[in-house]
Protein backbone atom coordinates (compact mmCIF):
# COMPACT_ATOMS: atom_id res chain seq x y z
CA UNK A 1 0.00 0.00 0.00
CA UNK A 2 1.28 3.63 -0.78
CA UNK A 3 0.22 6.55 0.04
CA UNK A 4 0.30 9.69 -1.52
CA UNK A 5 1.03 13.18 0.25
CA UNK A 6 -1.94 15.46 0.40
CA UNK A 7 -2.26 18.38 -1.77
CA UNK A 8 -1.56 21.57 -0.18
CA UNK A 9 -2.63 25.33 -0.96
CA UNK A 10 -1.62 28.65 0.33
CA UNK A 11 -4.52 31.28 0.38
CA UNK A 12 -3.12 34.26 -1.34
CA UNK A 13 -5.68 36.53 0.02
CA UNK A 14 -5.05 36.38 3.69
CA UNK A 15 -7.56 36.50 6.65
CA UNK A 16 -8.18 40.12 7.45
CA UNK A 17 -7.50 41.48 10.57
CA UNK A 18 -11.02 42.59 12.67
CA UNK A 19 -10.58 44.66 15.73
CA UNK A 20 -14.19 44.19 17.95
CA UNK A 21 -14.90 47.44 19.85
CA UNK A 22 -17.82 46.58 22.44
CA UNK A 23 -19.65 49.48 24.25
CA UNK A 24 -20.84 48.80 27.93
CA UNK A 25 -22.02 52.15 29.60
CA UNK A 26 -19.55 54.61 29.04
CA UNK A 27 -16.53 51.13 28.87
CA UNK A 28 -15.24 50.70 25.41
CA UNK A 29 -13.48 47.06 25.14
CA UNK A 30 -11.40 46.64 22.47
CA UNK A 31 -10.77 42.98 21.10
CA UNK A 32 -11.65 42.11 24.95
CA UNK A 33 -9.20 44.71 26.52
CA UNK A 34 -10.84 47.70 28.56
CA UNK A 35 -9.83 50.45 26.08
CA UNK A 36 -11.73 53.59 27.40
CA UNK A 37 -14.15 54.67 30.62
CA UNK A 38 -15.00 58.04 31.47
CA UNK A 39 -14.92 59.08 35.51
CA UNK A 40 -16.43 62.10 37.05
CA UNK A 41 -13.39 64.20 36.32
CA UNK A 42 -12.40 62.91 32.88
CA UNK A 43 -11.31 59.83 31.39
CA UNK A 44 -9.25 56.25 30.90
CA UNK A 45 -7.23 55.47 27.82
CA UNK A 46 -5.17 52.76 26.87
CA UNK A 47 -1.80 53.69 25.45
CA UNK A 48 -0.76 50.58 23.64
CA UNK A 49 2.95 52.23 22.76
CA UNK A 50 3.45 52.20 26.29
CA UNK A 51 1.03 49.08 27.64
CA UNK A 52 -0.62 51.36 29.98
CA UNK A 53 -3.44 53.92 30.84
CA UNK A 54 -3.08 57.16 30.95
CA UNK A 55 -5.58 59.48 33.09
CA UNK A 56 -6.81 62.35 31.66
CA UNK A 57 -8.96 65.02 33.75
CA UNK A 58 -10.86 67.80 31.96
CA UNK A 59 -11.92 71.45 33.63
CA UNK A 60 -15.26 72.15 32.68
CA UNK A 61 -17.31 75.39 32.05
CA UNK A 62 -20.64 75.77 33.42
CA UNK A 63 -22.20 73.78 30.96
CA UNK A 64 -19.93 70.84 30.76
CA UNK A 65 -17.88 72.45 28.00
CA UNK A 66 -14.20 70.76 28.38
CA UNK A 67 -11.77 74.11 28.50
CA UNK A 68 -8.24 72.29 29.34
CA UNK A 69 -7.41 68.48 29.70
CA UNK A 70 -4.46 67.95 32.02
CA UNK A 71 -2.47 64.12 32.06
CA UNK A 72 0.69 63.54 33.95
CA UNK A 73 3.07 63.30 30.82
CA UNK A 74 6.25 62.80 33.04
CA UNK A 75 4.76 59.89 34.72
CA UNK A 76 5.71 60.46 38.19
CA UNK A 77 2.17 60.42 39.65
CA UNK A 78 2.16 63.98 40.18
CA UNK A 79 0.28 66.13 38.60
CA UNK A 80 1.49 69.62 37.33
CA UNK A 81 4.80 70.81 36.78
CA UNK A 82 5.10 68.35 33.77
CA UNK A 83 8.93 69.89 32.37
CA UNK A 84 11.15 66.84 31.51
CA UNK A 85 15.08 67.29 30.34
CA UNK A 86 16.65 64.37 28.92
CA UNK A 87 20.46 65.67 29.13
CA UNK A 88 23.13 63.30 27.47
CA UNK A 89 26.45 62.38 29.34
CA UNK A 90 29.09 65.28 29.46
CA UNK A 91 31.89 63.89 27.44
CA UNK A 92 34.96 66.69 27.33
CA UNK A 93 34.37 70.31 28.56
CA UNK A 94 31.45 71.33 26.25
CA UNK A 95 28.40 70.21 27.65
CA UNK A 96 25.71 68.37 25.38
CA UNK A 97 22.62 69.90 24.84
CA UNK A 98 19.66 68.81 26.69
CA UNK A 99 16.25 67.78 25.11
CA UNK A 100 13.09 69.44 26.28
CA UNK A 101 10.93 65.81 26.91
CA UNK A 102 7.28 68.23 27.63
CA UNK A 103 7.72 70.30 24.23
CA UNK A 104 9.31 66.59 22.49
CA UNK A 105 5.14 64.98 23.51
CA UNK A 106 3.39 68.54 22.78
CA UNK A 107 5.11 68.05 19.03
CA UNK A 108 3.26 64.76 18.37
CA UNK A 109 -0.16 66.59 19.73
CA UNK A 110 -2.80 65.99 16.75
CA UNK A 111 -5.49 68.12 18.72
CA UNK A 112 -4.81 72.00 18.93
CA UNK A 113 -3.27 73.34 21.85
CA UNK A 114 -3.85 76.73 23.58
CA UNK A 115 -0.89 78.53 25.98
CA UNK A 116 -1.46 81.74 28.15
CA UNK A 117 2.20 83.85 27.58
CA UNK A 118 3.15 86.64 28.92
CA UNK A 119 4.25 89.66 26.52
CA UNK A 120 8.41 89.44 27.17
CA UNK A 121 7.87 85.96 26.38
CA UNK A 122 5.86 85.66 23.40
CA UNK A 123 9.19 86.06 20.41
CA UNK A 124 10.85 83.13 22.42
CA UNK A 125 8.34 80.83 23.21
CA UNK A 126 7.09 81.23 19.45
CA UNK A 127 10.72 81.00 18.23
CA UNK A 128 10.67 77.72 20.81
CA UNK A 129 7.72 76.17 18.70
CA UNK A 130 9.39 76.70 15.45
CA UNK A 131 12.52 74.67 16.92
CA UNK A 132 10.12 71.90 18.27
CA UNK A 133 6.92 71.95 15.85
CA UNK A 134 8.74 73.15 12.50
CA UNK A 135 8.47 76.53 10.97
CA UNK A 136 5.16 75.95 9.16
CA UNK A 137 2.74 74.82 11.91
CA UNK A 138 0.14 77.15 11.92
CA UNK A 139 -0.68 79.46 15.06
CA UNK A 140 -2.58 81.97 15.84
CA UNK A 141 -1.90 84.33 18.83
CA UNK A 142 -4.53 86.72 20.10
CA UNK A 143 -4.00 89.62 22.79
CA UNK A 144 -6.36 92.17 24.36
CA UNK A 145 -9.14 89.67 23.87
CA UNK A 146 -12.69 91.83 23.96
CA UNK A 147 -10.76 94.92 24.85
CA UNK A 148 -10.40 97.76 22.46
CA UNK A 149 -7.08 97.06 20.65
CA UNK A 150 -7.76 93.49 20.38
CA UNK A 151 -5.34 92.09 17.63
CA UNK A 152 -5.34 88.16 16.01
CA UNK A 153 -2.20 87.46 13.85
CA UNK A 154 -2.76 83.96 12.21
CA UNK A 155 -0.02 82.37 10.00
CA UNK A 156 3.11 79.91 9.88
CA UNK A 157 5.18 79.98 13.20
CA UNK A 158 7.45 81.62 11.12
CA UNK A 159 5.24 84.57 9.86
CA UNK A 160 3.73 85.00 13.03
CA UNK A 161 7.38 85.23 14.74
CA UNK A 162 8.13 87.88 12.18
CA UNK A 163 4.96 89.74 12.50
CA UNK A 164 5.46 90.16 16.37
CA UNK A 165 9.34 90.96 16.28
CA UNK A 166 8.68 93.90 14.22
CA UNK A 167 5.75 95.13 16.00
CA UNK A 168 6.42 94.11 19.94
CA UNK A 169 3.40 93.39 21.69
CA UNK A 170 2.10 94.17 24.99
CA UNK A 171 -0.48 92.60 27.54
CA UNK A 172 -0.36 88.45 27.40
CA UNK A 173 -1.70 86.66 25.28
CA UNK A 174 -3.04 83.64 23.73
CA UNK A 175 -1.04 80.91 21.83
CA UNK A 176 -3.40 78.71 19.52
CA UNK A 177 -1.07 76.11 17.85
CA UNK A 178 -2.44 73.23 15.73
CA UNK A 179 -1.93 70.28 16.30
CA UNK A 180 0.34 68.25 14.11
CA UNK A 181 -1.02 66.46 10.59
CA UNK A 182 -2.20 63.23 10.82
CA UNK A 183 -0.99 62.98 7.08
């Protein structure tokens, strides 16, 4: 008796991949992991890059309007205060610049951000933006906000930068950067 091996085939259209989002009250469960649940001051996520959940808490206007979401970015279970320098080893006498960690997260931000700045401020924390965000990101900044000489200069960091070193503001204002192209 002989036997014969059996024929074999490879399926060149392979089995897509499904990801199965369930909703439970406010829980989202994503292919049977708890992915999201809102709490009275905010939320849950899941931050697969990291294998972890990151807590988010929202201010809230009178009307439940979110105005500012607040996480602990650094990670050290404090809250505020979130500055992070990465600073390489000193090798010889020149010391290595260090990396600004808060600004580094800030520059992968795809939702748009708002900063309060105060008017001696302003050129270097725009010219800051350019270094971290790139020169065309588009802000706006707007002073004297429902005042009489209320000004909005919208543009590339870059133009925006310009605009403001030949014309020096005063009074703080508002920083509107967008957040970065999901492209």
């Amino acid at each position: 008796m002989t036997s014969t091996p059996e024929a074999t085939w490879d399926n060149p259209f392979p089995t897509p991949i499904t990801n199965k989002t369930t909703y439970l009250a406010g829980f989202q469960y994503k292919d049977n992991r708890l992915d999201f649940f809102p709490h009275a001051e905010g939320y849950v996520k899941y931050q697969y890059s990291e294998n972890s959940y990151s807590y988010v808490f929202n201010y809230t206007d009178h009307l439940g309007n979110v105005r500012v979401s607040y996480s602990d970015i650094d990670k050290n279970g404090i809250l505020g205060n979130e500055h992070i320098q990465e600073c390489p080893k000193q090798i010889g006498s020149t010391p290595p610049p260090c990396q600004d960690l808060y600004v580094l997260a800030l520059a992968e931000e795809t939702r748009t951000m708002i900063f309060y700045v105060s008017p001696h401020k302003l050129n270097k924390t725009i010219a800051e933006y350019i270094q971290y965000f790139g020169a065309d990101r588009r802000i706006s900044v707007s002073r004297e906000i429902s005042k009489l000489h209320e000004e909005t200069v919208i543009g590339t960091a870059e133009e925006v930068l310009q605009h403001f070193e030949a014309k020096p503001t005063k009074g703080e204002s508002l920083i509107f950067v967008a957040g970065k192209s999901l492209k």
